[in-house]
N, C-alpha and C. Protein backbone atom coordinates (compact mmCIF):
# COMPACT_ATOMS: atom_id res chain seq x y z
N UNK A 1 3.38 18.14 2.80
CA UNK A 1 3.31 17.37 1.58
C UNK A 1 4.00 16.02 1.77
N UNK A 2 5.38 16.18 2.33
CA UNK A 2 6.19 14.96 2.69
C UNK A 2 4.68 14.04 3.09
N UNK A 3 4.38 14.13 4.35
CA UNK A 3 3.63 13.33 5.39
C UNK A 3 2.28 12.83 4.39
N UNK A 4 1.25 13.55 3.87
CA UNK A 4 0.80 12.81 2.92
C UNK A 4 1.12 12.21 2.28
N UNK A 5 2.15 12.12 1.22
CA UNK A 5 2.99 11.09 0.06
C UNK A 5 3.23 9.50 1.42
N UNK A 6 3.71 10.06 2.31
CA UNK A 6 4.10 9.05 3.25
C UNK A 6 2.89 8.14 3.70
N UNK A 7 1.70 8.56 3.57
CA UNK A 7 0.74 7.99 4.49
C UNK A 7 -0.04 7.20 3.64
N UNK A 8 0.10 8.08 2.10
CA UNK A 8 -0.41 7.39 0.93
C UNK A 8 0.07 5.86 0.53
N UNK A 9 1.35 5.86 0.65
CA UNK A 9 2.28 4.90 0.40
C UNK A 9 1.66 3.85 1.66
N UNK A 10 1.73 3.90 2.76
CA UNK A 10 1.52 3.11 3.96
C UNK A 10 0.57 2.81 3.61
N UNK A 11 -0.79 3.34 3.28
CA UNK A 11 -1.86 3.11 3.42
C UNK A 11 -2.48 1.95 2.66
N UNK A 12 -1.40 2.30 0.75
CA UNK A 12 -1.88 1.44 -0.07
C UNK A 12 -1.49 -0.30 0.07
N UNK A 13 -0.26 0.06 0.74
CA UNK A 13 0.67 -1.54 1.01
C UNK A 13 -0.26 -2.02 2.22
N UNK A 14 -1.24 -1.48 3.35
CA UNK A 14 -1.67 -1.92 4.00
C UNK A 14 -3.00 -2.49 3.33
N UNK A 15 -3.77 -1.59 2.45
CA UNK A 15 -4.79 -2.40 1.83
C UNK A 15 -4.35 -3.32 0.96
N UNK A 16 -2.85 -3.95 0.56
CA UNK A 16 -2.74 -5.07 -0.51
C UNK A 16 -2.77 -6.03 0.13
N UNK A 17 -2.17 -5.86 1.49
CA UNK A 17 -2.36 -7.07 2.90
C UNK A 17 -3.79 -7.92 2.53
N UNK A 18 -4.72 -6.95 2.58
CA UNK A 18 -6.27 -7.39 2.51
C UNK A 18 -6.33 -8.09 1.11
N UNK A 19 -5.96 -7.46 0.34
CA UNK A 19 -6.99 -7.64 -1.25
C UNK A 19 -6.50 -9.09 -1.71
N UNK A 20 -7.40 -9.78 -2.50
CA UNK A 20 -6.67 -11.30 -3.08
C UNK A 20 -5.66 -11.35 -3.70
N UNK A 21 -4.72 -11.90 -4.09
CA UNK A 21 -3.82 -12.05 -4.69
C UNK A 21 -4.25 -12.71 -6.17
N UNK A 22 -3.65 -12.05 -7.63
CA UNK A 22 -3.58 -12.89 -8.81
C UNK A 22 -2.92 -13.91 -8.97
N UNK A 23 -3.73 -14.97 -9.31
CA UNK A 23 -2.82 -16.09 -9.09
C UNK A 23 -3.07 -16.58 -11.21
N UNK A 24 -1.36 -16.73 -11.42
CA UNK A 24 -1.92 -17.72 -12.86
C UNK A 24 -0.85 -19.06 -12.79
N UNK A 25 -1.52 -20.01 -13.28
CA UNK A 25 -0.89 -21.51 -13.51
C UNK A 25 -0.45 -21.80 -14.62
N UNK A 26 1.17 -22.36 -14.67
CA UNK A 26 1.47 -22.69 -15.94
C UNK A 26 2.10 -24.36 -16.24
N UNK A 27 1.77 -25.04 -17.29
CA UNK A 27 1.92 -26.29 -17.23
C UNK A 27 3.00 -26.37 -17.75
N UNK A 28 4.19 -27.49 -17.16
CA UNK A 28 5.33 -27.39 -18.48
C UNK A 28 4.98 -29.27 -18.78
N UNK A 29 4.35 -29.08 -20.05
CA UNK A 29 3.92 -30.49 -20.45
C UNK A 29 5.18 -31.06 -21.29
N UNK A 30 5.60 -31.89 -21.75
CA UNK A 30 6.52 -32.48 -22.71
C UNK A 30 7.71 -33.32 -21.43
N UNK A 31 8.11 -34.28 -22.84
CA UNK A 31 9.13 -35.20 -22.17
C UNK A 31 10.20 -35.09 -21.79
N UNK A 32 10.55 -34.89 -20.02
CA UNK A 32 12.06 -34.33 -19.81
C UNK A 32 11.67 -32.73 -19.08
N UNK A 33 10.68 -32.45 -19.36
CA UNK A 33 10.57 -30.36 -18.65
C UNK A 33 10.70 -30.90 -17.07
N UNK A 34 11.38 -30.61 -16.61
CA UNK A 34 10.97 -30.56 -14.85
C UNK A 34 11.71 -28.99 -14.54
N UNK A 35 11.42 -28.72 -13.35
CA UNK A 35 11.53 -27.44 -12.65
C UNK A 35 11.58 -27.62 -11.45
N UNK A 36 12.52 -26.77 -10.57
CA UNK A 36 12.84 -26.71 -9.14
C UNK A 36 13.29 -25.23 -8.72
N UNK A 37 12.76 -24.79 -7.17
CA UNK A 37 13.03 -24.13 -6.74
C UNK A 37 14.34 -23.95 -5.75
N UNK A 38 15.20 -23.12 -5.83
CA UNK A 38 16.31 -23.25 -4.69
C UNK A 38 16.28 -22.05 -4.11
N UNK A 39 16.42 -22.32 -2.62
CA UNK A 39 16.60 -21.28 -1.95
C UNK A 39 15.57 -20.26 -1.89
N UNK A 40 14.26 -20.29 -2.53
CA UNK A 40 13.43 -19.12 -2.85
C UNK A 40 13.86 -17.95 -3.71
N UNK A 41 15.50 -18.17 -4.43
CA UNK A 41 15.45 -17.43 -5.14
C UNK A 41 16.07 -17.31 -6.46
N UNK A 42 15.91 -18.86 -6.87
CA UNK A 42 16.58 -19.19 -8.14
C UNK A 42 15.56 -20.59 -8.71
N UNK A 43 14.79 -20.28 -9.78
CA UNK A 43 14.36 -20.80 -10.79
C UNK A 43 14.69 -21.98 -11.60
N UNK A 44 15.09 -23.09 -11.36
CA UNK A 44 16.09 -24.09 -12.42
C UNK A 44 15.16 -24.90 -13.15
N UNK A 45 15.51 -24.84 -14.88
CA UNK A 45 14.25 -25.56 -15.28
C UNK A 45 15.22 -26.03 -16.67
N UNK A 46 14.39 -27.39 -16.53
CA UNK A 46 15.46 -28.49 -16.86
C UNK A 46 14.33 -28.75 -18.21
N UNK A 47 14.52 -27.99 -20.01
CA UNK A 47 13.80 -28.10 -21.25
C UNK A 47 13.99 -28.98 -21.88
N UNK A 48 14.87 -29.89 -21.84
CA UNK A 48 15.48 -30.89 -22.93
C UNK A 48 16.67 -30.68 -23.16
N UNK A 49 17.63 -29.61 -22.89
CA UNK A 49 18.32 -28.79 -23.59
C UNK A 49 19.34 -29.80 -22.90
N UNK A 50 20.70 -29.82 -23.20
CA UNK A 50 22.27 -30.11 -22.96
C UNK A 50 22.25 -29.55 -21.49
N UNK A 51 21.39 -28.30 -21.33
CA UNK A 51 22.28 -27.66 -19.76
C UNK A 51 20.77 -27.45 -18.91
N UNK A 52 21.04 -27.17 -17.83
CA UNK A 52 19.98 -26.47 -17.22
C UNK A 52 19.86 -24.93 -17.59
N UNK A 53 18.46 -23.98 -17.73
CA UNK A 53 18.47 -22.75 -17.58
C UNK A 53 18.04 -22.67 -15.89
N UNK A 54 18.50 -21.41 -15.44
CA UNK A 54 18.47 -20.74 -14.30
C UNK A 54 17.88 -19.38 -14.42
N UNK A 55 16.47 -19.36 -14.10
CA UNK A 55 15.88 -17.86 -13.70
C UNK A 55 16.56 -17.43 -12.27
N UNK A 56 17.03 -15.83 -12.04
CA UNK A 56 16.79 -15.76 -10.84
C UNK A 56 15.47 -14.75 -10.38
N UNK A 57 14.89 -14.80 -9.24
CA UNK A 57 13.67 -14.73 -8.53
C UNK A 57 14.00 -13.60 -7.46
N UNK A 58 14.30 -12.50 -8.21
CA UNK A 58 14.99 -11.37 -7.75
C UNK A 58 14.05 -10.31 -7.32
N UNK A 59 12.90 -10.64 -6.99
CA UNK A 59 11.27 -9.50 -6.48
C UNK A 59 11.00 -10.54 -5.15
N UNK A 60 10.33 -9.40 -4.55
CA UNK A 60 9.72 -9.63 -3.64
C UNK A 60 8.39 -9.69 -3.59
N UNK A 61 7.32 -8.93 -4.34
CA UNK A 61 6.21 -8.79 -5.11
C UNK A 61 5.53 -10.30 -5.36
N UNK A 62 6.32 -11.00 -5.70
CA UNK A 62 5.58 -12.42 -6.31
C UNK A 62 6.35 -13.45 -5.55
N UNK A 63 4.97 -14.57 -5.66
CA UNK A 63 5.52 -15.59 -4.95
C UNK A 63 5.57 -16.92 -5.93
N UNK A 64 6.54 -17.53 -6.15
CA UNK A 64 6.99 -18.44 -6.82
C UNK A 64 6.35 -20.42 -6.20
N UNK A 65 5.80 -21.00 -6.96
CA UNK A 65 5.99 -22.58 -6.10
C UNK A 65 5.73 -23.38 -7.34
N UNK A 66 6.73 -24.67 -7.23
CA UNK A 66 6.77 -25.42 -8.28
C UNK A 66 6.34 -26.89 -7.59
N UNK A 67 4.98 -27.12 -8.64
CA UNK A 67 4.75 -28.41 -8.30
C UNK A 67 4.38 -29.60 -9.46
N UNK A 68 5.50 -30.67 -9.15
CA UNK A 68 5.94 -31.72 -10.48
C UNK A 68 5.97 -30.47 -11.60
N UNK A 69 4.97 -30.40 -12.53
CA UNK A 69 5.04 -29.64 -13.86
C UNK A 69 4.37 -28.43 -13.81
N UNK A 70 3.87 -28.18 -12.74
CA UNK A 70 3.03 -27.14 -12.53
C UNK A 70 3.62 -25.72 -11.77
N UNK A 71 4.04 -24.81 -12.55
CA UNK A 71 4.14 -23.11 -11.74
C UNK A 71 3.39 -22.61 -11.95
N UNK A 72 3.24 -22.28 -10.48
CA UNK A 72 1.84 -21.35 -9.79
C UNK A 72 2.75 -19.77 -9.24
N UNK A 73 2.28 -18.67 -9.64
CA UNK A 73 3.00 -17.52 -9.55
C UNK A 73 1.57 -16.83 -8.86
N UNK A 74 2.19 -16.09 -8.21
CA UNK A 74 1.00 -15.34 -7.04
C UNK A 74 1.58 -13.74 -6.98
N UNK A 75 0.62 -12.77 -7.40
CA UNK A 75 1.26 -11.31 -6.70
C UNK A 75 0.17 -10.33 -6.59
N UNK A 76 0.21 -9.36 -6.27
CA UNK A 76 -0.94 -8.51 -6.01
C UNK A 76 -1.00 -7.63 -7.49
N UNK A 77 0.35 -7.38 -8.08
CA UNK A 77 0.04 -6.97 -9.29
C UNK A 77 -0.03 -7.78 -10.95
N UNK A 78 -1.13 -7.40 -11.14
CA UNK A 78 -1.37 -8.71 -12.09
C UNK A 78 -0.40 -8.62 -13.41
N UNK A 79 -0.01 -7.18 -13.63
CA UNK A 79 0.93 -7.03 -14.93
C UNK A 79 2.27 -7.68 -15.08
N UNK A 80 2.89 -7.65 -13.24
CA UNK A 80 4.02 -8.30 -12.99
C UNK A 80 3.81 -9.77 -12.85
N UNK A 81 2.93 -10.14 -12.91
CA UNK A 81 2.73 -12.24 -12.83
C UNK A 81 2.47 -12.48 -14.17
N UNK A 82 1.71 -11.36 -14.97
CA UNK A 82 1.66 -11.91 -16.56
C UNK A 82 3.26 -11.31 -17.24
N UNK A 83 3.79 -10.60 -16.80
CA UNK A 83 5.41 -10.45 -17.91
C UNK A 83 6.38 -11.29 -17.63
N UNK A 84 6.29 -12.24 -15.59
CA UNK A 84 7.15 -13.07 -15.44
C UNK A 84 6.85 -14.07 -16.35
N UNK A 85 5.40 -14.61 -16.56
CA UNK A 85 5.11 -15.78 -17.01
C UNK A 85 5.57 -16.05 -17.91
N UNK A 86 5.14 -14.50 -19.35
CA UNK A 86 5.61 -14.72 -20.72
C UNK A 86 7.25 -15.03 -20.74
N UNK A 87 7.82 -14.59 -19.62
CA UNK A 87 9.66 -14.71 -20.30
C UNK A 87 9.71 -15.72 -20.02
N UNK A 88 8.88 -16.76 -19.28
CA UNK A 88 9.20 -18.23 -18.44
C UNK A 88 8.75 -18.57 -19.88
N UNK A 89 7.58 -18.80 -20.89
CA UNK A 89 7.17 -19.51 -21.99
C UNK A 89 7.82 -19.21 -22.90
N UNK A 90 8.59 -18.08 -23.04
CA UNK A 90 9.05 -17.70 -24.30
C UNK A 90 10.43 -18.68 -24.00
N UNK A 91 10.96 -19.55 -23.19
CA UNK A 91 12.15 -20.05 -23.20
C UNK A 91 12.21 -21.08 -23.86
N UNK A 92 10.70 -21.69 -24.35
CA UNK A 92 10.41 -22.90 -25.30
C UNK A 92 9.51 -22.65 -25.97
N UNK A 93 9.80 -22.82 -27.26
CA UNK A 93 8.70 -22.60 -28.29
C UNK A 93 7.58 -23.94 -28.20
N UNK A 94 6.29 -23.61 -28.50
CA UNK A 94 4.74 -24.50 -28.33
C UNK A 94 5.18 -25.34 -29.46
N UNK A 95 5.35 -26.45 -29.38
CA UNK A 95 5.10 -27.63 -30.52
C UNK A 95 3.22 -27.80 -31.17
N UNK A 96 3.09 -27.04 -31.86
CA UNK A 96 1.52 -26.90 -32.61
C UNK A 96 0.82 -28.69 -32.42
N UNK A 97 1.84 -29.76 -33.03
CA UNK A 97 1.29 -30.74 -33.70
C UNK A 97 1.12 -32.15 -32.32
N UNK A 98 2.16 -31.73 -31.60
CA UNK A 98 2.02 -32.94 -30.53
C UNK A 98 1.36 -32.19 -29.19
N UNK A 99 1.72 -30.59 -28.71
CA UNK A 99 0.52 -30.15 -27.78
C UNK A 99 2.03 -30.37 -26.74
N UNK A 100 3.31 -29.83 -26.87
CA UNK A 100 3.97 -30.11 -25.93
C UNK A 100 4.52 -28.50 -26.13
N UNK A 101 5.06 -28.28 -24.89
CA UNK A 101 5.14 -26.86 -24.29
C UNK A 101 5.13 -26.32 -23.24
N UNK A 102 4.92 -24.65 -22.72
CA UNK A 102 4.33 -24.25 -21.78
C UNK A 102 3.18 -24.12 -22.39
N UNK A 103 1.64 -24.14 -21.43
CA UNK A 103 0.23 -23.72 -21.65
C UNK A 103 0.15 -23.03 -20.04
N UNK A 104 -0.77 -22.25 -20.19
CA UNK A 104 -1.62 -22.06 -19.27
C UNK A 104 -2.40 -22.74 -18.40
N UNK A 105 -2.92 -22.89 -17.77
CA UNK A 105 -3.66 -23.69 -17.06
C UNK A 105 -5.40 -23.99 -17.32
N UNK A 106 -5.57 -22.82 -17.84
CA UNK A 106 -7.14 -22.62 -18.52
C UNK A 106 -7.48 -22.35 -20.03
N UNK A 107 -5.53 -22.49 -20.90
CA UNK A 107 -5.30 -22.21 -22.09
C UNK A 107 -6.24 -22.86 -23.41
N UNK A 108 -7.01 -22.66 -23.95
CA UNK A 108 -7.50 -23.94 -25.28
C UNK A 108 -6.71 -23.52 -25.95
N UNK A 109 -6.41 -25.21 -26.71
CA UNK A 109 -5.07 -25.48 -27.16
C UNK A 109 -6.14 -25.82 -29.05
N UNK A 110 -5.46 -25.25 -29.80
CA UNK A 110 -5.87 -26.32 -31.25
C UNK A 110 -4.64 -26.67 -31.38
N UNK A 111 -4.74 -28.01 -31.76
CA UNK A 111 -3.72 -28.85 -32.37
C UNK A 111 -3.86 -28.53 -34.05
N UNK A 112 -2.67 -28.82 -34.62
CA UNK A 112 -2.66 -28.92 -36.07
C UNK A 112 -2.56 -30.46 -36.44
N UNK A 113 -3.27 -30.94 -37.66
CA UNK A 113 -3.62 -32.06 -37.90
C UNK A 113 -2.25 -32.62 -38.75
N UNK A 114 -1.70 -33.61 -38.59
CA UNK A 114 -0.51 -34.40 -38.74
C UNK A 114 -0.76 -34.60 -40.32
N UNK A 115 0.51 -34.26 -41.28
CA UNK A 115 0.46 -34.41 -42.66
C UNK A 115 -0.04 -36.21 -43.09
N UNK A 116 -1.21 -36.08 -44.00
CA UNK A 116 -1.29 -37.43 -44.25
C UNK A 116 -0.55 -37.85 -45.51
N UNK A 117 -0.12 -38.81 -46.26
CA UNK A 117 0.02 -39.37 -47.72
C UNK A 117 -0.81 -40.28 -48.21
């Protein structure tokens, strides 16, 4: 029994080698968002805020790359690239009226129309 469980395990990490990887893109649009990687395993992303926040990048599973405004997250399991993403967007709330935020990369956006007098 051991040796099957064992071979099962080998077998499946050898077919993830093969299979494509999920890839999703996220934009950080607005004035002031930048983001940097250190070391491959710390996250620094600079919201507007007084301080920097610091993710750390504590899996091996996913692969992290930041470019200008753009994180691109890569992993073979797609549940773990969509729950990193949401805690990365949930760190700034979507501004409805100016379209500044995190989005997606393939996200449609409605804007809300600016109060007139």
């Amino acid at each position: 029994m051991f040796e099957t469980k064992n071979f099962n395990s080998f077998f499946f990490l050898w077919l993830k080698k093969f299979s494509k990887p999920f890839k999703k893109q996220l934009i950080l649009k607005g004035l002031g968002f930048k983001g940097n990687i250190i070391n491959n395993s710390v996250l620094e992303l600079k919201l507007g805020f007084s301080h920097i926040i610091k993710v750390v990048l504590n899996f091996k599973e996913l692969k992290v790359l930041m470019n200008n405004n753009l994180l691109t997250v890569e992993g073979f399991e797609s549940d773990k690239v969509g729950n990193f993403l949401e805690k990365i967007k949930k760190l700034k709330r979507i501004d409805n009226y100016k379209g500044k935020g995190f989005w997606y990369k393939n996200e449609s956006r409605t804007l809300k129309e600016i109060k007139k007098l």
